[in-house]
Protein backbone atom coordinates (compact mmCIF):
# COMPACT_ATOMS: atom_id res chain seq x y z
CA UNK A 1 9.50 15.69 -7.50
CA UNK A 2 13.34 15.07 -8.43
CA UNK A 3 14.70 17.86 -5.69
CA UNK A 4 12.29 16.13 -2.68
CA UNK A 5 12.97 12.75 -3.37
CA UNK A 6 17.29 13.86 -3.46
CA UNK A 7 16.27 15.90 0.01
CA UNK A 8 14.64 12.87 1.56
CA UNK A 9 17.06 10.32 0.39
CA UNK A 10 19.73 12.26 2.42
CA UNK A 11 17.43 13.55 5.55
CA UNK A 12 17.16 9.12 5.99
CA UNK A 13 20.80 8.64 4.98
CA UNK A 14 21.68 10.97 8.06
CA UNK A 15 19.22 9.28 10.01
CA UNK A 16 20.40 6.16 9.48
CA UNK A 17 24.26 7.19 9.63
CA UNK A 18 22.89 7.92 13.28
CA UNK A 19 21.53 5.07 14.31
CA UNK A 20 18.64 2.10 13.43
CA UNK A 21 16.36 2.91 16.00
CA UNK A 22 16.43 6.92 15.21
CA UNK A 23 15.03 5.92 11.62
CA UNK A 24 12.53 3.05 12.96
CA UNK A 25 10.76 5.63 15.10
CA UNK A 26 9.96 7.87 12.01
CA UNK A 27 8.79 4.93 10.10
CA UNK A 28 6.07 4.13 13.34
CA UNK A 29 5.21 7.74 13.08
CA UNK A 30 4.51 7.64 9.42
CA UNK A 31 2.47 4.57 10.16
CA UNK A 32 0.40 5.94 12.89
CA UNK A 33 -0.87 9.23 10.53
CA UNK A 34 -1.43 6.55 7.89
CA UNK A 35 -3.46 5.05 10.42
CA UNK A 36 -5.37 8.27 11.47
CA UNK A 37 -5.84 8.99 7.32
CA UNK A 38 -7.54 5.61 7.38
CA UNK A 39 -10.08 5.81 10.15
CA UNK A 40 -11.04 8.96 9.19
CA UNK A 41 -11.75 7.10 4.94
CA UNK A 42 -13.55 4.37 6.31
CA UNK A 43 -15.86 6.28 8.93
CA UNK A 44 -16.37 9.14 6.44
CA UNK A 45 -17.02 6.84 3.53
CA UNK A 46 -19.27 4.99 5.67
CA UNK A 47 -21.10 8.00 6.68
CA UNK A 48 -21.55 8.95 2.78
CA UNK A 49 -22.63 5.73 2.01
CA UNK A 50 -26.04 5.39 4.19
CA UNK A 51 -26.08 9.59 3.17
CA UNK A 52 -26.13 9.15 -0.29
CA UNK A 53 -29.03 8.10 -2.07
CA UNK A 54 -29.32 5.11 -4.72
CA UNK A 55 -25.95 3.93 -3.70
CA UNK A 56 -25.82 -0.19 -4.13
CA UNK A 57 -23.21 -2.85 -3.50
CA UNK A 58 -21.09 -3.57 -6.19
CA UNK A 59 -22.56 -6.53 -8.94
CA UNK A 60 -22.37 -10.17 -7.05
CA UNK A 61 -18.49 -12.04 -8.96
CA UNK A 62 -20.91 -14.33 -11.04
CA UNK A 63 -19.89 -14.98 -14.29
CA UNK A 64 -22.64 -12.80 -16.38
CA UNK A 65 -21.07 -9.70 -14.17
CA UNK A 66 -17.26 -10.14 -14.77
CA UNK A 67 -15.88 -8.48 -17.79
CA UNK A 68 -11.95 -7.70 -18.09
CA UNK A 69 -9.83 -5.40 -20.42
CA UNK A 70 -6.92 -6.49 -22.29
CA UNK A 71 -4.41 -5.65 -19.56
CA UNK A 72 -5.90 -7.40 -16.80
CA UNK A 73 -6.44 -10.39 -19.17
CA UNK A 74 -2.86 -10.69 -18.65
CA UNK A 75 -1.13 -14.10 -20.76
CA UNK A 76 -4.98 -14.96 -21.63
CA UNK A 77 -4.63 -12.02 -24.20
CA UNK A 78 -6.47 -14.21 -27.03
CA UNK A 79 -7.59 -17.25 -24.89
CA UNK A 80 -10.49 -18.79 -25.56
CA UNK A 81 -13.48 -16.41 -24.12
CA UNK A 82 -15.01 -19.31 -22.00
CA UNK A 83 -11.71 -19.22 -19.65
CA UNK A 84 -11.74 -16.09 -18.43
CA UNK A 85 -15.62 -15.79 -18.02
CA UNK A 86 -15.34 -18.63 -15.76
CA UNK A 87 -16.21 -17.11 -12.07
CA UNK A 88 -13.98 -18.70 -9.86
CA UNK A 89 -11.24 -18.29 -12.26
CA UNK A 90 -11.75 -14.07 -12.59
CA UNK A 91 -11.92 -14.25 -8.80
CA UNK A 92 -8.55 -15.75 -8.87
CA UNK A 93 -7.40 -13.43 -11.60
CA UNK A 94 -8.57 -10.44 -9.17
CA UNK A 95 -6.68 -11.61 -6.66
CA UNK A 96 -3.57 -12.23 -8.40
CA UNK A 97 -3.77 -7.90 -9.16
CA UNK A 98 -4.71 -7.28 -5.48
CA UNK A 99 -1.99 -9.23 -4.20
CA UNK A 100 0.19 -6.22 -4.20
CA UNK A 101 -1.25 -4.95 -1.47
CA UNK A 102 0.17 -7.32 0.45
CA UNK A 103 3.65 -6.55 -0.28
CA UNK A 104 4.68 -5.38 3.42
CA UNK A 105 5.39 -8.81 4.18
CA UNK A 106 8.67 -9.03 2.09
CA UNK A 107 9.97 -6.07 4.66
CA UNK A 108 9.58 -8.28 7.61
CA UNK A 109 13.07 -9.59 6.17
CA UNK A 110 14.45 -6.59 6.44
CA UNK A 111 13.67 -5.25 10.08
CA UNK A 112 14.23 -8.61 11.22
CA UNK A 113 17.62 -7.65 13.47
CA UNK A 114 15.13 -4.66 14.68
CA UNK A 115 12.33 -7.46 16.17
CA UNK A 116 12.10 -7.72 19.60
CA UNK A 117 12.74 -11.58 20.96
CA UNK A 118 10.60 -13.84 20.53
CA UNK A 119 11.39 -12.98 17.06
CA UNK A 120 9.40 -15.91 15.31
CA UNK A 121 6.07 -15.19 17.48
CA UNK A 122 6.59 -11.85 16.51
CA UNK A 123 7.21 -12.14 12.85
CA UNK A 124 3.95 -13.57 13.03
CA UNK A 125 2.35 -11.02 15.04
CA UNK A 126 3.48 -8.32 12.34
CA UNK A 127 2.22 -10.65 9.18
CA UNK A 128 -0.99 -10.93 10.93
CA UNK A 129 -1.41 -7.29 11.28
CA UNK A 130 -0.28 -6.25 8.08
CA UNK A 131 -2.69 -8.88 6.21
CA UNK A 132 -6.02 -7.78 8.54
CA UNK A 133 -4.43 -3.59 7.94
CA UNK A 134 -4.39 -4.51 4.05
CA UNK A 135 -7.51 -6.27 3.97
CA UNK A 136 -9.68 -3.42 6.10
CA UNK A 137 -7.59 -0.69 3.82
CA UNK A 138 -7.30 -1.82 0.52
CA UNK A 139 -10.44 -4.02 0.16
CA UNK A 140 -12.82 -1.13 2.44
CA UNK A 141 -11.22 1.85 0.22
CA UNK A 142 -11.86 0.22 -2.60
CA UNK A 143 -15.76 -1.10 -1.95
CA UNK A 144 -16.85 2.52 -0.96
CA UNK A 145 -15.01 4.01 -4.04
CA UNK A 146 -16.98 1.50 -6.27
CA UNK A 147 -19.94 2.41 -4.07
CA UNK A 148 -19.54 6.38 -4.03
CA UNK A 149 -18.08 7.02 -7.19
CA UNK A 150 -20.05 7.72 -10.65
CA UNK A 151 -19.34 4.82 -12.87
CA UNK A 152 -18.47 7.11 -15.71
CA UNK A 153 -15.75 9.06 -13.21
CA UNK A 154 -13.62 6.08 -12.00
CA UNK A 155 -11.60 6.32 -15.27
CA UNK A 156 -10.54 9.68 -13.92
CA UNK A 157 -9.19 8.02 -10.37
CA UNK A 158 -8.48 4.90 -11.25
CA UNK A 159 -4.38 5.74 -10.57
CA UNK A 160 -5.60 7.65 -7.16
CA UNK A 161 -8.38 6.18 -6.16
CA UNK A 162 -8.21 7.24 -2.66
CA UNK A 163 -7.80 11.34 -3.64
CA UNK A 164 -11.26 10.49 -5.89
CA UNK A 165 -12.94 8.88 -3.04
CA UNK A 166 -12.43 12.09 -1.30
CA UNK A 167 -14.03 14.48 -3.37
CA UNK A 168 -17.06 11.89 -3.46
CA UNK A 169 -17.63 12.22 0.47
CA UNK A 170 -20.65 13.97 1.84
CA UNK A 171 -20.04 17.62 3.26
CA UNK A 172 -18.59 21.04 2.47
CA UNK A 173 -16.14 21.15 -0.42
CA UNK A 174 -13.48 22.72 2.01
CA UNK A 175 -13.71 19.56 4.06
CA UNK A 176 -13.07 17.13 1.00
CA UNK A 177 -10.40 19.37 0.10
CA UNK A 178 -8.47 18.95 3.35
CA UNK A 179 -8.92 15.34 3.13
CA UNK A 180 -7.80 15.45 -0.18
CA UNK A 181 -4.54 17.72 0.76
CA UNK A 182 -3.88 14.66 3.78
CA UNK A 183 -4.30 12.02 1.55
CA UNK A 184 -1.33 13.45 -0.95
CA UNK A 185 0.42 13.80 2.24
CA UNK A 186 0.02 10.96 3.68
CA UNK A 187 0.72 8.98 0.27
CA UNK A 188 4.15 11.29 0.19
CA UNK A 189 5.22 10.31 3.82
CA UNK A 190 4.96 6.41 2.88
CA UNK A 191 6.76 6.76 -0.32
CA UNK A 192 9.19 9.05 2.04
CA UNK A 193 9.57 5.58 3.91
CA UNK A 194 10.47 3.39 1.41
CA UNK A 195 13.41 5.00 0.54
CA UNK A 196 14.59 4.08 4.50
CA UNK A 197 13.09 0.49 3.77
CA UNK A 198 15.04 0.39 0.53
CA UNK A 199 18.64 1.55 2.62
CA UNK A 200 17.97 -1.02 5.53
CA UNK A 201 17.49 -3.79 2.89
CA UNK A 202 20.23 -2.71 1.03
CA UNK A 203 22.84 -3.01 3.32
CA UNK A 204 21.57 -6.52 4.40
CA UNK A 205 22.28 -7.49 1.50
CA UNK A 206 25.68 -6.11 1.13
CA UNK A 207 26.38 -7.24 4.38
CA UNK A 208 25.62 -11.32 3.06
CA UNK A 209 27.13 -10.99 0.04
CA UNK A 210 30.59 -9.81 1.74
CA UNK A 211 29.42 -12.92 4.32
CA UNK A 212 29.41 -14.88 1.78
CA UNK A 213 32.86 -13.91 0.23
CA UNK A 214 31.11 -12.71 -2.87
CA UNK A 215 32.29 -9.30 -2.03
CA UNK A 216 35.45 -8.00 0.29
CA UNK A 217 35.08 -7.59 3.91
CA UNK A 218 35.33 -3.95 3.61
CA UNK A 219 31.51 -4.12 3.03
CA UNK A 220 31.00 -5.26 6.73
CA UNK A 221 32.80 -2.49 8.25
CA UNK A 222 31.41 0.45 8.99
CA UNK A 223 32.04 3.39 7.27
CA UNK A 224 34.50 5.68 9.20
């Protein structure tokens, strides 16, 4: 793991030594097989769903169905039992732990200087599409996991939930498998991408910081 994250922090340090827009259009293609990965979850786990008998919607957030371990209980480690029990509350709880899904948005600050003008209508183009992209994603991965998955197994995915929901489809073993093999793949090209996320950000914020006279203007120059 040590040796391929080394080799792809320098195959996006050349890319980037090359130019912005070289390294933006391998971050759209990583985006686009995510994409592909996706439809192919949510049609196949569709598919399973209506294919596999006894399968049920998840219990309705009331409070008699809401339980919570220790670590999700969070600073109410020792509350009073009434609090957490409370069903709005646990819905709030759940989406305080869900929340990270959302954390694209903080990149928008990043790739600002790469936005096309208008840049403010399309900030808000990109939050809007990375809130609906999350919600469809996270939220529809997650339902037909709860939905597909022995209760008694999700202990066994609940760090890779999407690999488990995979082995769970309906069809030949050698089919899940593949999936299986693209979802690793898929889940090593966006990792692969926030390591060019994490450079672009960087720099902006060596580049204010020297701005700012916190640092020396050699930051701002570029590096011969």
């Amino acid at each position: 793991a040590a040796v391929f994250a080394a080799a792809v922090t320098i195959y996006y340090w050349w890319e980037n030594i090359k130019g912005i827009e070289e390294s933006s259009s391998k971050a759209l293609r990583v985006m686009q097989i995510t994409t592909v990965m996706v439809v192919i979850l949510l049609l196949w786990g569709t598919y399973s769903v209506f294919m596999t008998p006894g399968v049920h919607l998840p219990p309705s957030p009331i409070p008699s169905h809401l339980s919570f371990s220790s670590d999700a209980l969070g600073f109410l480690k020792g509350a009073p039992q009434l609090l957490p029990l409370m069903g709005l509350f646990g819905i709030l709880m759940a989406f305080g732990h869900s929340i990270l899904a959302m954390s694209g948005e903080e990149t928008l600050a990043q790739v600002n200087r790469e936005i096309q003008h208008p840049k403010l209508k399309n900030l808000k183009r990109a939050a809007i599409v990375i809130a609906i992209y999350s919600l469809i994603f996270t939220g529809g991965a997650t339902l037909l996991a709860s939905m597909l998955i022995p209760l008694h197994e999700h202990v066994k995915y609940q760090d890779n939930l999407i690999a488990g929901l995979a082995m769970w489809m309906v069809g030949p073993m050698f089919w899940k498998i593949v999936f299986r093999i693209f979802v690793v793949l898929v889940g090593f090209l966006i990792l692969s991408g926030a390591i060019n996320t994490s450079m672009i950000g960087s720099t902006g914020v060596l580049m204010r910081v020297a701005e700012d006279g916190v640092l020396t203007d050699w930051f701002r120059k570029p590096h011969k």
